[in-house]
N, C-alpha and C. Protein backbone atom coordinates (compact mmCIF):
# COMPACT_ATOMS: atom_id res chain seq x y z
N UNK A 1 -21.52 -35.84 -4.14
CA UNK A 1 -21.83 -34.48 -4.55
C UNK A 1 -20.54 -33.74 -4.89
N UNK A 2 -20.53 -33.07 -5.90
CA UNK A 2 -19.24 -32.10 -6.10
C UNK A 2 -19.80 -30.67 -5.40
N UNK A 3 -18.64 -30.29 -4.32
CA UNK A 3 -18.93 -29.00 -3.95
C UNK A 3 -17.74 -28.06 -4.17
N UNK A 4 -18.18 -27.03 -4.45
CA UNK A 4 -16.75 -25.79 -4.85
C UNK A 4 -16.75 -25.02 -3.84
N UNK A 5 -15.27 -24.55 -3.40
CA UNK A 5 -15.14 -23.94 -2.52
C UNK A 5 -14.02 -23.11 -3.36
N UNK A 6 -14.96 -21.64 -3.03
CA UNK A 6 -14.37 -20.80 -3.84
C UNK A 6 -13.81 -19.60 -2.73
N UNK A 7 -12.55 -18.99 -2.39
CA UNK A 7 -12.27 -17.61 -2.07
C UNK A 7 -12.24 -16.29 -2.82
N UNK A 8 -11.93 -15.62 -2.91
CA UNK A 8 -11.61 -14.10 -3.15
C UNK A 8 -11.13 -13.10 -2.26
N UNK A 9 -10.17 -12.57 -1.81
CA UNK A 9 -9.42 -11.60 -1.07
C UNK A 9 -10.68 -10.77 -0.89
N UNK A 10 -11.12 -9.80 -1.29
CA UNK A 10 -11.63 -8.55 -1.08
C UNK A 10 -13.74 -8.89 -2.08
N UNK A 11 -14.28 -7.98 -1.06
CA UNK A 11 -15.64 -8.25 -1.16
C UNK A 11 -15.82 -7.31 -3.20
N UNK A 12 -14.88 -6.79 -3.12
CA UNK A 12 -14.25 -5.69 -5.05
C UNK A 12 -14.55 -7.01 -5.69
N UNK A 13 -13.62 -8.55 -5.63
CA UNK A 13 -13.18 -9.30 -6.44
C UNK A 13 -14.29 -10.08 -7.31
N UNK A 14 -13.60 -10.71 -8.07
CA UNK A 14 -15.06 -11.56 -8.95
C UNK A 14 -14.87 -13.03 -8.40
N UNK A 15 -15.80 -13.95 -8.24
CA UNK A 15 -15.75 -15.03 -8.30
C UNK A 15 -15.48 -15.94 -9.38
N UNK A 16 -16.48 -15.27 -10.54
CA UNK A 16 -17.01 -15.94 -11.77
C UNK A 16 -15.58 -16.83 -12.50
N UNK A 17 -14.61 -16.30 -12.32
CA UNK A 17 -13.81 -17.12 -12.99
C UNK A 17 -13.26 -18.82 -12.43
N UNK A 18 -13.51 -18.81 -10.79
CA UNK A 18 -13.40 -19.91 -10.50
C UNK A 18 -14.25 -20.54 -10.58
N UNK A 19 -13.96 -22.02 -11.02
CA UNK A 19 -14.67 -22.85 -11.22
C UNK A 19 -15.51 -22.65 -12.61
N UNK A 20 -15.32 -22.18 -13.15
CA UNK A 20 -16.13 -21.50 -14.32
C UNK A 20 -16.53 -22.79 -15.17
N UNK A 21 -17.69 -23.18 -15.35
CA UNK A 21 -17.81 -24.18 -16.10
C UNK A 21 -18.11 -25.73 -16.08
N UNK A 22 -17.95 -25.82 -14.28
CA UNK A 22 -17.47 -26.78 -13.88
C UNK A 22 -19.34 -27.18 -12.94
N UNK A 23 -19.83 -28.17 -13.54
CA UNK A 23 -21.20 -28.27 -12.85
C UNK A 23 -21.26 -28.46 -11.20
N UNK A 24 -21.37 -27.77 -9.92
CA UNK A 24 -21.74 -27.86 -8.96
C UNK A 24 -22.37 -28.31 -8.33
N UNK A 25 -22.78 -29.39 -7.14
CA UNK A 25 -24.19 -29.25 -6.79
C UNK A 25 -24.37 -28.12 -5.76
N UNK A 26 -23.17 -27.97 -5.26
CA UNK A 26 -23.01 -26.74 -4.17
C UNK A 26 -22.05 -25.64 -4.21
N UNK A 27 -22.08 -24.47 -3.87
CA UNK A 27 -21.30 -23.85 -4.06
C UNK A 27 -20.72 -22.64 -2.64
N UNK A 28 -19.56 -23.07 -1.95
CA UNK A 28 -19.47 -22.24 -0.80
C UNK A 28 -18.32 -20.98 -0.50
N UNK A 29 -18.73 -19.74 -0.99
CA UNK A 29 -17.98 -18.37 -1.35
C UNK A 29 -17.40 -17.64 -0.32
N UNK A 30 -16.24 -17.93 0.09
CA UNK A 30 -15.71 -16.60 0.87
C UNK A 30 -15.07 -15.46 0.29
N UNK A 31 -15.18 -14.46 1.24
CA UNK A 31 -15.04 -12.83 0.24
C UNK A 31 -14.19 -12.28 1.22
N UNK A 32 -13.13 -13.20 1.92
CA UNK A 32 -11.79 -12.75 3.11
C UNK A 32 -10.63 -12.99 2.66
N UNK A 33 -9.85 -12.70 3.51
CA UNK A 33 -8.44 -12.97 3.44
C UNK A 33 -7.99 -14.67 3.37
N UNK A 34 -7.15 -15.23 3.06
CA UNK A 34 -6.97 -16.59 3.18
C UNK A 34 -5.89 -17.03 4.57
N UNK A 35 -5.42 -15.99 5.08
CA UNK A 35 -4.34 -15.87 5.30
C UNK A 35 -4.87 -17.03 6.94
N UNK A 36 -5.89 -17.25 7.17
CA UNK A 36 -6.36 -18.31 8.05
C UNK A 36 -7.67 -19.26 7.90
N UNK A 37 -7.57 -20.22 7.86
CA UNK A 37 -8.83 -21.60 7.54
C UNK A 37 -9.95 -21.24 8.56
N UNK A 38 -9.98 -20.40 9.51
CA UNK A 38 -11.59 -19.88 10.09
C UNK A 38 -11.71 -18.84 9.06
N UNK A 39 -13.00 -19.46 7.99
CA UNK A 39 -13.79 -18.69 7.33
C UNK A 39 -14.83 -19.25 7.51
N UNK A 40 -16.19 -17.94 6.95
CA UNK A 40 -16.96 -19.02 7.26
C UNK A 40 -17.75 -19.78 6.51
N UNK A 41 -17.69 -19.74 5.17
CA UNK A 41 -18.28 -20.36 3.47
C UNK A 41 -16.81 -22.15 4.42
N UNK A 42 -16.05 -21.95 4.59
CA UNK A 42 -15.08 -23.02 4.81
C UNK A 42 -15.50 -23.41 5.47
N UNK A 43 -15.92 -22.93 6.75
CA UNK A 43 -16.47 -24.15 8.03
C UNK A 43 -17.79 -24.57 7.69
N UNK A 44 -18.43 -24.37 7.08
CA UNK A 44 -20.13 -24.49 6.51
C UNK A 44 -19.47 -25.70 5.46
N UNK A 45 -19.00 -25.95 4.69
CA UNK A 45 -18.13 -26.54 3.43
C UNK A 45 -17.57 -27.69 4.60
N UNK A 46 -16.93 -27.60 5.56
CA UNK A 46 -16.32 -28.87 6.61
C UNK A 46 -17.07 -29.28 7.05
N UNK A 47 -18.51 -29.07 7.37
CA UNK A 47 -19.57 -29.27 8.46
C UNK A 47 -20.69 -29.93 7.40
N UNK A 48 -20.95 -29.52 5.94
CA UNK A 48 -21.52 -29.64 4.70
C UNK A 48 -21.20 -31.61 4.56
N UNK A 49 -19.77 -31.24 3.75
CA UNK A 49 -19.20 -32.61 3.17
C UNK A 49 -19.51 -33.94 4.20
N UNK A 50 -19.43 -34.45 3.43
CA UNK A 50 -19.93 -35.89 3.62
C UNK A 50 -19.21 -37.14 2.89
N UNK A 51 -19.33 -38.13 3.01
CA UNK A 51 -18.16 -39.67 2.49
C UNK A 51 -18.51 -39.79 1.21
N UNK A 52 -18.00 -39.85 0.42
CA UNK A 52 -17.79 -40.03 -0.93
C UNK A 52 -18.03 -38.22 -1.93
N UNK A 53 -18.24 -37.19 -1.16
CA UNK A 53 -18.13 -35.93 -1.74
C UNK A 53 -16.54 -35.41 -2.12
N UNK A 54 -16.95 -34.76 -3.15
CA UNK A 54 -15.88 -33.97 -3.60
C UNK A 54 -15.88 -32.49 -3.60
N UNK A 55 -14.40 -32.00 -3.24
CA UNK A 55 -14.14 -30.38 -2.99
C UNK A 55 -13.66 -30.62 -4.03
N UNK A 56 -14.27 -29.43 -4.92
CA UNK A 56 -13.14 -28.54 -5.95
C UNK A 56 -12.34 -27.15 -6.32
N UNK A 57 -11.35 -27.39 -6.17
CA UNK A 57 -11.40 -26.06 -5.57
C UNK A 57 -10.27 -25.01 -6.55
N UNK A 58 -10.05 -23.93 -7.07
CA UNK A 58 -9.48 -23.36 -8.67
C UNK A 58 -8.02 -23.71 -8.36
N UNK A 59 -7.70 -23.28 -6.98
CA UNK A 59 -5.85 -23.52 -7.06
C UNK A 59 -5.81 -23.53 -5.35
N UNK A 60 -4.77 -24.08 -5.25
CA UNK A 60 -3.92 -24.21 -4.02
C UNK A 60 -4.03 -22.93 -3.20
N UNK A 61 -3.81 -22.19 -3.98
CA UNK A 61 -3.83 -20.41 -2.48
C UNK A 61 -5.07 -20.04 -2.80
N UNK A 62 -6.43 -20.63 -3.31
CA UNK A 62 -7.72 -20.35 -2.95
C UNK A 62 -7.84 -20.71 -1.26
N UNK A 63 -7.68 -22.02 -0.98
CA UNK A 63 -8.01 -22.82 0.31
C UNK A 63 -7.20 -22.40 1.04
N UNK A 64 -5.63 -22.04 0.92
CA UNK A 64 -5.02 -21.78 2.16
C UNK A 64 -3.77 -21.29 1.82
N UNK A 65 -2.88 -20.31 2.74
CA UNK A 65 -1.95 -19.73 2.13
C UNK A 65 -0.71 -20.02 2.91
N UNK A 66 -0.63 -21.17 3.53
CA UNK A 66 0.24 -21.42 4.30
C UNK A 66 0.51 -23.20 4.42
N UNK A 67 1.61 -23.55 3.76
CA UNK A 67 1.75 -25.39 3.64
C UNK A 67 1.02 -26.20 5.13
N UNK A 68 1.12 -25.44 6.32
CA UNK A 68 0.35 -26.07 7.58
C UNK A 68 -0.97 -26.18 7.66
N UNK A 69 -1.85 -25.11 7.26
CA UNK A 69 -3.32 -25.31 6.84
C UNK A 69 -3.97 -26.10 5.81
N UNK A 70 -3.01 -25.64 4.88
CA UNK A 70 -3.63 -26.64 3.32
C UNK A 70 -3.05 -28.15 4.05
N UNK A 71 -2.20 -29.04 4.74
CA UNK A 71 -1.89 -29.96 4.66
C UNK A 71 -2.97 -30.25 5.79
N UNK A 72 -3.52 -29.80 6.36
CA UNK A 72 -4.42 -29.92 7.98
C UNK A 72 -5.17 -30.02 6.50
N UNK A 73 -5.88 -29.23 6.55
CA UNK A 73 -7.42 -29.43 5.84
C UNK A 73 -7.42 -30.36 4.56
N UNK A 74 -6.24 -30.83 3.98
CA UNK A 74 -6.60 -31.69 3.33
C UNK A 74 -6.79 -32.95 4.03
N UNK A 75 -6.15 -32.87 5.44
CA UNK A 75 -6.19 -34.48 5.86
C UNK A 75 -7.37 -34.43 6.79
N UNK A 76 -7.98 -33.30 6.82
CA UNK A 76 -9.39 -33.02 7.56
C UNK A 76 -10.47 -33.71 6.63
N UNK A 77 -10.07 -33.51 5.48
CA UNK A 77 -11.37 -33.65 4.50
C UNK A 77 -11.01 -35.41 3.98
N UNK A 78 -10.10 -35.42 3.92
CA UNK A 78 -9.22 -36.70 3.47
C UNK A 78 -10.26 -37.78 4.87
N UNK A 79 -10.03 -37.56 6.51
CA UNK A 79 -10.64 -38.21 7.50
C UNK A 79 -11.84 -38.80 7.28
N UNK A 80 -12.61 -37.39 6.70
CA UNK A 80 -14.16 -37.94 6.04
C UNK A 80 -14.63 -38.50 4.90
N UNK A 81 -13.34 -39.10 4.53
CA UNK A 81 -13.35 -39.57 2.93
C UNK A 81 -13.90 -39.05 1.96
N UNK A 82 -13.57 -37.17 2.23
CA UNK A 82 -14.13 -36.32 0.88
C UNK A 82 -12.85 -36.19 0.61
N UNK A 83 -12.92 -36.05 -1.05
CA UNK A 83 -11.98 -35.78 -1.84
C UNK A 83 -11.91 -34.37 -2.38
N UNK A 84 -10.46 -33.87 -2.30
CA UNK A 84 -10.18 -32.42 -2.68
C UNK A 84 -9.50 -32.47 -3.78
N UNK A 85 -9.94 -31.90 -5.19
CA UNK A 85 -9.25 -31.56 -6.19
C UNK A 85 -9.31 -30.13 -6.36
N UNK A 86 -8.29 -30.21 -6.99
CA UNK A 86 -7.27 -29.04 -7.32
C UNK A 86 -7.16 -28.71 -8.90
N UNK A 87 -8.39 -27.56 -9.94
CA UNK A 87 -8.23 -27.83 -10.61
C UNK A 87 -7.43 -27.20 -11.31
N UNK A 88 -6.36 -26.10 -11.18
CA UNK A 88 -5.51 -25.45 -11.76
C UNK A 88 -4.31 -26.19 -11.97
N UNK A 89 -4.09 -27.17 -10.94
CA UNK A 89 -2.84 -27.52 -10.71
C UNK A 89 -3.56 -29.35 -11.21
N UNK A 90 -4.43 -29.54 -11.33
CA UNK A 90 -4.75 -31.33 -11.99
C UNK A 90 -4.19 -31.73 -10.68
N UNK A 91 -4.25 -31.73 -9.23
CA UNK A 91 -3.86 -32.96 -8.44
C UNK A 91 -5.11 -33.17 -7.82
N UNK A 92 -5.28 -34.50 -7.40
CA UNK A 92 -6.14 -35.08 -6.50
C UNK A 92 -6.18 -35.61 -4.56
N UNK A 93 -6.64 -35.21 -3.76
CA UNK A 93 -6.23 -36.05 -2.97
C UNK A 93 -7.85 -36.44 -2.63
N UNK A 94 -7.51 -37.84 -2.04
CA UNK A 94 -8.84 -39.25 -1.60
C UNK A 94 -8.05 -39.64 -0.77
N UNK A 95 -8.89 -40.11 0.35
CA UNK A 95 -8.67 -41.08 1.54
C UNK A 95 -7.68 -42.67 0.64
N UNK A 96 -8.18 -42.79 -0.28
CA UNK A 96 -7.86 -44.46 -0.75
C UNK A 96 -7.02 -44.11 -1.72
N UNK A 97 -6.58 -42.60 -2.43
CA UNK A 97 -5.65 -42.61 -3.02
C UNK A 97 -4.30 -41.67 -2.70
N UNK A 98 -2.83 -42.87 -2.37
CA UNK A 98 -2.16 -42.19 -1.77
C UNK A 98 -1.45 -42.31 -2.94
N UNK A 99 -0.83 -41.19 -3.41
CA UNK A 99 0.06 -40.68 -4.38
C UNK A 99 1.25 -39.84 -4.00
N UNK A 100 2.29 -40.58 -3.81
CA UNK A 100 3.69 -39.67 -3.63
C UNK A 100 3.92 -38.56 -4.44
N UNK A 101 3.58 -38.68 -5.42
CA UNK A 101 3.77 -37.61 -6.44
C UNK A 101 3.01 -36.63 -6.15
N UNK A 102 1.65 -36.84 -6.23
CA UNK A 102 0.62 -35.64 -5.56
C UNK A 102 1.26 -35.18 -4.21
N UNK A 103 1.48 -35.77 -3.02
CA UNK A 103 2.03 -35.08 -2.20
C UNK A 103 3.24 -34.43 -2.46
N UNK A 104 4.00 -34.59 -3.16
CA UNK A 104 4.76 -33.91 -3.42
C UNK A 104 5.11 -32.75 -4.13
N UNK A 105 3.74 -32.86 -5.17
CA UNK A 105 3.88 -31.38 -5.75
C UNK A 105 2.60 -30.77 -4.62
N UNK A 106 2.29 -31.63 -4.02
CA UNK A 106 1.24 -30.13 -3.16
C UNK A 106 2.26 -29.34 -2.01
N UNK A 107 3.69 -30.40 -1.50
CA UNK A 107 4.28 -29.36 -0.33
C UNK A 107 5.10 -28.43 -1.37
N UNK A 108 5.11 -28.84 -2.49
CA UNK A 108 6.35 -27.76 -3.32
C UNK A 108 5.27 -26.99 -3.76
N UNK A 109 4.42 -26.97 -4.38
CA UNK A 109 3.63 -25.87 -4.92
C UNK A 109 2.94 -24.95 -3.29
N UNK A 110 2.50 -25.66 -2.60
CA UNK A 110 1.81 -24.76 -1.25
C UNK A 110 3.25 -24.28 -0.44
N UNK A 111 4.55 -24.49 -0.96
CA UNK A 111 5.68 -23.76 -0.46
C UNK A 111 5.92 -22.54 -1.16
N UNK A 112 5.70 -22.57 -2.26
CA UNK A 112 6.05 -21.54 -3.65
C UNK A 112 4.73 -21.00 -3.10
N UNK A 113 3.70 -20.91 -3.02
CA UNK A 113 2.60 -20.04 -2.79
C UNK A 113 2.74 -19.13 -1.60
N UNK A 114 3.74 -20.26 -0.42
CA UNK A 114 4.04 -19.16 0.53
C UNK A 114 4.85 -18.15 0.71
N UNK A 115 5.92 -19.20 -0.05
CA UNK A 115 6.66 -17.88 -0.29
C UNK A 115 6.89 -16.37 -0.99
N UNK A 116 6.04 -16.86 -1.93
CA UNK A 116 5.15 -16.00 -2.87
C UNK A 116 4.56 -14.72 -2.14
N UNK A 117 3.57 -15.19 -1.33
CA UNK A 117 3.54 -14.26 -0.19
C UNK A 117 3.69 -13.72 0.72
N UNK A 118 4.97 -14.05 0.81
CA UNK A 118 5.76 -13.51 2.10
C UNK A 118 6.61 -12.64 0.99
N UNK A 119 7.23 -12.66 0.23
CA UNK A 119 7.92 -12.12 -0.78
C UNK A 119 6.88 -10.45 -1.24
N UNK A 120 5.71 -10.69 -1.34
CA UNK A 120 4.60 -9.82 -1.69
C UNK A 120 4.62 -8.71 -0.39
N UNK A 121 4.60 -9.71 0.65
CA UNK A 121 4.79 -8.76 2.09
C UNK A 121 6.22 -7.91 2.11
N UNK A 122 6.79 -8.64 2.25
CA UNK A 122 8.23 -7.84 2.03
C UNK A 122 8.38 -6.84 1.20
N UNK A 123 7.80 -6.80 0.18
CA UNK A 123 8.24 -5.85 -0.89
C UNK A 123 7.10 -4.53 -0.34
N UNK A 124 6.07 -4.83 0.09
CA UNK A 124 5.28 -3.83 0.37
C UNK A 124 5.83 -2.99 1.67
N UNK A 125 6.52 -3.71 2.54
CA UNK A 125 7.00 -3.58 4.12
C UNK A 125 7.92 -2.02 2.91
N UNK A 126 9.31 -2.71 1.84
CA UNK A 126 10.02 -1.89 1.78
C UNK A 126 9.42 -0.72 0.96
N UNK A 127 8.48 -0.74 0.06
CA UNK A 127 7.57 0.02 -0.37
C UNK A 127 7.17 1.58 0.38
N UNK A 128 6.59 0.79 1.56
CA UNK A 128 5.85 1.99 2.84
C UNK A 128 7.41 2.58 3.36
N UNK A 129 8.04 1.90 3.70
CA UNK A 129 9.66 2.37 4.23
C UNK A 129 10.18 3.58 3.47
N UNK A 130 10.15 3.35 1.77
CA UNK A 130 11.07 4.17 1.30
C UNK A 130 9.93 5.23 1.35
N UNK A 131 8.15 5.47 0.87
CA UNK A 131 7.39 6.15 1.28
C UNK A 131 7.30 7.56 2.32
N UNK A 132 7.93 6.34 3.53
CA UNK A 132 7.80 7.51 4.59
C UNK A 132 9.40 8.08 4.17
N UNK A 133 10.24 7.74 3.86
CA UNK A 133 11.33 8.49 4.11
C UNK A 133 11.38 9.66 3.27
N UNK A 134 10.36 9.30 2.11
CA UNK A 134 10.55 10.16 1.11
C UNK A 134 9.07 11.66 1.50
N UNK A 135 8.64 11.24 2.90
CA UNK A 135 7.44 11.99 3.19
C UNK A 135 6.23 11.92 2.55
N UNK A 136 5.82 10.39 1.62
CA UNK A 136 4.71 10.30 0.54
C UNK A 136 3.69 9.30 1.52
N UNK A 137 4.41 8.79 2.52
CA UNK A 137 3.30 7.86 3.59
C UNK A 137 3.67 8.57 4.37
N UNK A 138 1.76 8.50 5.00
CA UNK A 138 1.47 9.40 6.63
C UNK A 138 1.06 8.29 7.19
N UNK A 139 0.39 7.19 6.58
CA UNK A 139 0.01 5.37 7.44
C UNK A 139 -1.50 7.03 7.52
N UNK A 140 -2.12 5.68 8.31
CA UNK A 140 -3.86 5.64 8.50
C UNK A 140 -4.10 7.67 8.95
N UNK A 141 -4.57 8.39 8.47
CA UNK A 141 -4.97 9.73 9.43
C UNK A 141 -5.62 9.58 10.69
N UNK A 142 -5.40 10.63 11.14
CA UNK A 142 -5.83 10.31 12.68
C UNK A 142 -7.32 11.38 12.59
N UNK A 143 -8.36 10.37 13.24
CA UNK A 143 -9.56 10.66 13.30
C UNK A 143 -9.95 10.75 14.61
N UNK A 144 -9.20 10.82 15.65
CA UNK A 144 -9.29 11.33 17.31
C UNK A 144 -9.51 12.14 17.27
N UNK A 145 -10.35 13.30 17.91
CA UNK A 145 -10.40 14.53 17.89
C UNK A 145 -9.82 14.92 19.63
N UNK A 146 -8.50 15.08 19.43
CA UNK A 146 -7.52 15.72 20.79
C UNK A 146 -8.59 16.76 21.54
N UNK A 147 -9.23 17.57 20.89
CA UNK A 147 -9.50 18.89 21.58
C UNK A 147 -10.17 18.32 22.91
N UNK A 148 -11.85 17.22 22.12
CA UNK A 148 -12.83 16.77 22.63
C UNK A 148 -11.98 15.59 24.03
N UNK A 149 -11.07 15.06 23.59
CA UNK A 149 -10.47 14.04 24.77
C UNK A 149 -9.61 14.85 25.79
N UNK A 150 -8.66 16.39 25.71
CA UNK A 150 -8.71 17.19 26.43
C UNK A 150 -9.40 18.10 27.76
N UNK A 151 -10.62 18.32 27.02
CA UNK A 151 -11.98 18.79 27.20
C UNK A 151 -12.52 17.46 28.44
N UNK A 152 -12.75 16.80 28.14
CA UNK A 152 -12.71 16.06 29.00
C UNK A 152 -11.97 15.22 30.10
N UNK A 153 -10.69 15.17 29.89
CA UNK A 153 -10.02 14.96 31.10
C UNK A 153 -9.96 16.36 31.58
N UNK A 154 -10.04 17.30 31.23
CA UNK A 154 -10.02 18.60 31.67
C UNK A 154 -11.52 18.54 33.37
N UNK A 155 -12.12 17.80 32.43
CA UNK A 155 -13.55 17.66 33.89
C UNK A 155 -13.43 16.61 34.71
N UNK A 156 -12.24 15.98 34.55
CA UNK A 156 -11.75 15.39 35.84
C UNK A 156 -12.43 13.82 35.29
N UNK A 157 -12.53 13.60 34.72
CA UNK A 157 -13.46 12.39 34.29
C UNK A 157 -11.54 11.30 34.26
N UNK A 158 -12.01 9.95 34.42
CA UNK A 158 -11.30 9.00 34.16
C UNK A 158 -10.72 8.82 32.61
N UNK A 159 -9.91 7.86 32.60
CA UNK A 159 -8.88 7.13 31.03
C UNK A 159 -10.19 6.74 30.45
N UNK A 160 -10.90 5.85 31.14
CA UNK A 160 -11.95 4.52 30.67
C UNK A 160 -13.18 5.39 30.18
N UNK A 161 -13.64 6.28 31.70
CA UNK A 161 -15.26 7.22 31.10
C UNK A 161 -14.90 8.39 30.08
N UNK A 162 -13.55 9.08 29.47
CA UNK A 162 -13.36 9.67 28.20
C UNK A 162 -13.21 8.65 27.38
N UNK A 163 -12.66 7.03 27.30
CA UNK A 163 -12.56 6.37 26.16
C UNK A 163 -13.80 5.75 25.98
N UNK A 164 -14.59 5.94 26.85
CA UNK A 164 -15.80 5.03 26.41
C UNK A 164 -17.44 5.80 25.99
N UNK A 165 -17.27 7.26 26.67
CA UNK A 165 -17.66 8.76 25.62
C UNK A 165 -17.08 8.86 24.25
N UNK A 166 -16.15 9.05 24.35
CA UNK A 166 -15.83 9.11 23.02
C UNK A 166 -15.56 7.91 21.22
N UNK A 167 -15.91 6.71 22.09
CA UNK A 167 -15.91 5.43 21.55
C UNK A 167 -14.53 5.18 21.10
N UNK A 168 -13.37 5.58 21.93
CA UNK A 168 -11.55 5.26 21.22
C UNK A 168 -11.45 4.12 22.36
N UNK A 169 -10.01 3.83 22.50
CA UNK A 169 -9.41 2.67 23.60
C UNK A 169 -9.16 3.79 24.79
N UNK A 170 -9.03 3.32 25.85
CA UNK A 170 -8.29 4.09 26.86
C UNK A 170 -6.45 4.38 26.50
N UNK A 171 -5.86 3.24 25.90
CA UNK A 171 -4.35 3.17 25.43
C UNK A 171 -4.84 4.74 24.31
N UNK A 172 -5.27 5.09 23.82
CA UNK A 172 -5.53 6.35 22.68
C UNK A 172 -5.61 7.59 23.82
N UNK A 173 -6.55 7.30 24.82
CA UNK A 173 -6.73 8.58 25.78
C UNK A 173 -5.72 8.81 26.64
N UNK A 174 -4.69 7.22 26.79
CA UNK A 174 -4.22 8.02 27.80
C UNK A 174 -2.36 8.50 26.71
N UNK A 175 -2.43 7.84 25.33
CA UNK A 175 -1.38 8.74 24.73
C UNK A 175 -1.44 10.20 24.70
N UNK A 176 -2.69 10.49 23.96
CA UNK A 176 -3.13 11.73 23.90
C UNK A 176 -2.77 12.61 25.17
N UNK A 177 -2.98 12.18 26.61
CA UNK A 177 -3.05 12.43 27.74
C UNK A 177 -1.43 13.47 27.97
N UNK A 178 -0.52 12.49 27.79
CA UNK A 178 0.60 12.72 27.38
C UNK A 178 1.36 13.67 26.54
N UNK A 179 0.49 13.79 25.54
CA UNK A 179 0.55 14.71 24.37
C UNK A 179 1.16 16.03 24.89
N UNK A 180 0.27 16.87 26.06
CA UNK A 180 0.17 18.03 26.36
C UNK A 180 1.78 18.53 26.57
C-alpha cells in the first residue's frame, strides 16, 4: 500500500500541495508542530504500516525536524520493512536497500533542515529582543484580574482555593500576592 504522511505547522496551512498528484491508498494529516514524532496522524501511520508498505512523504522537515527523530523513525519503519520515500528530495530508504549515498544525503540534508531552524529561532529570539528594547513587545497581555485575586486573599482564603476559584496556577497567586 502507498501511504502519505503529510504535516503542516498550523491548523491556517494547506495540505493540498503535498503529495499532490501522487495516488494514495491512505492518507495520514497532522496539523502540529514537527518539532517532536508524538503526533497523532504519525502514530496511527506507525501502528497502520505493514511489510512491504510504503511512506511517502513531500520532504524531510515534513516527518521530523531534528537528524535524531528522522534517523529513529526511519529505522522504525525500515524494522517493519516499510519503505519511506522522500519525494522532494528523490531518496529512498527499504529494509533491503542500503545505500551510502542515500544515507548520506539524508544526515546532510536533515542537518541543513536543523539548522535551518535553529537559525529561524535565533533570529526571532533577536527580533523580540530588539522589540522590547525599542518598547514595540509587551510578550502575551496579562489576563489575571489582580483586583479579584486580592479580594480574595483579602478573605483569608489559601494560594491553592484563590488559584483554583479563579482557574490561574497558585505560582500566578502567589506572584501577584507579592505584588502589593
Amino acid at each position: 500500500m502507498k501511504l502519505g504522511n503529510i504535516r503542516v505547522s498550523t491548523i491556517e496551512q494547506n495540505t493540498a500541495r503535498q503529495l499532490d498528484g501522487i495516488e494514495l491508498d491512505k492518507r495520514f494529516e497532522d496539523k502540529c508542530s514537527g518539532s517532536n514524532s508524538d503526533r497523532p496522524a504519525l502514530n496511527q501511520l506507525k501502528d497502520y504500516a505493514r511489510e512491504g508498505d510504503t511512506v511517502l512523504v513531500h520532504d524531510i522537515s515534513r516527518l521530523a525536524r531534528n537528524i535524531e527523530d528522522l534517523i529513529n523513525l526511519i529505522k522504525f519503519f525500515n524494522d517493519k520493512y516499510v519503505t519511506i520515500q522522500f519525494v522532494k528530495e528523490n531518496l529512498i530508504f527499504s529494509h533491503d536497500l542500503s545505500n551510502p549515498i542515500n544515507n548520506l544525503m539524508l544526515t546532510l540534508l536533515g542537518a541543513v533542515y536543523q539548522f535551518e531552524r535553529e537559525m529561524i529561532l535565533e533570529r526571532q529570539k533577536e527580533g523580540i529582543a530588539q522589540a522590547k528594547l525599542a518598547g514595540k513587545y509587551k510578550g502575551k497581555p496579562n489576563t489575571i484580574n489582580r483586583q479579584a485575586v486580592w479580594a480574595l486573599l483579602d478573605q483569608d482564603l489559601s494560594i491553592r482555593k484563590v488559584a483554583k476559584e479563579l482557574g490561574i496556577s497558585p505560582v500566578s497567586v502567589q506572584k501577584i500576592k507579592f505584588e502589593r
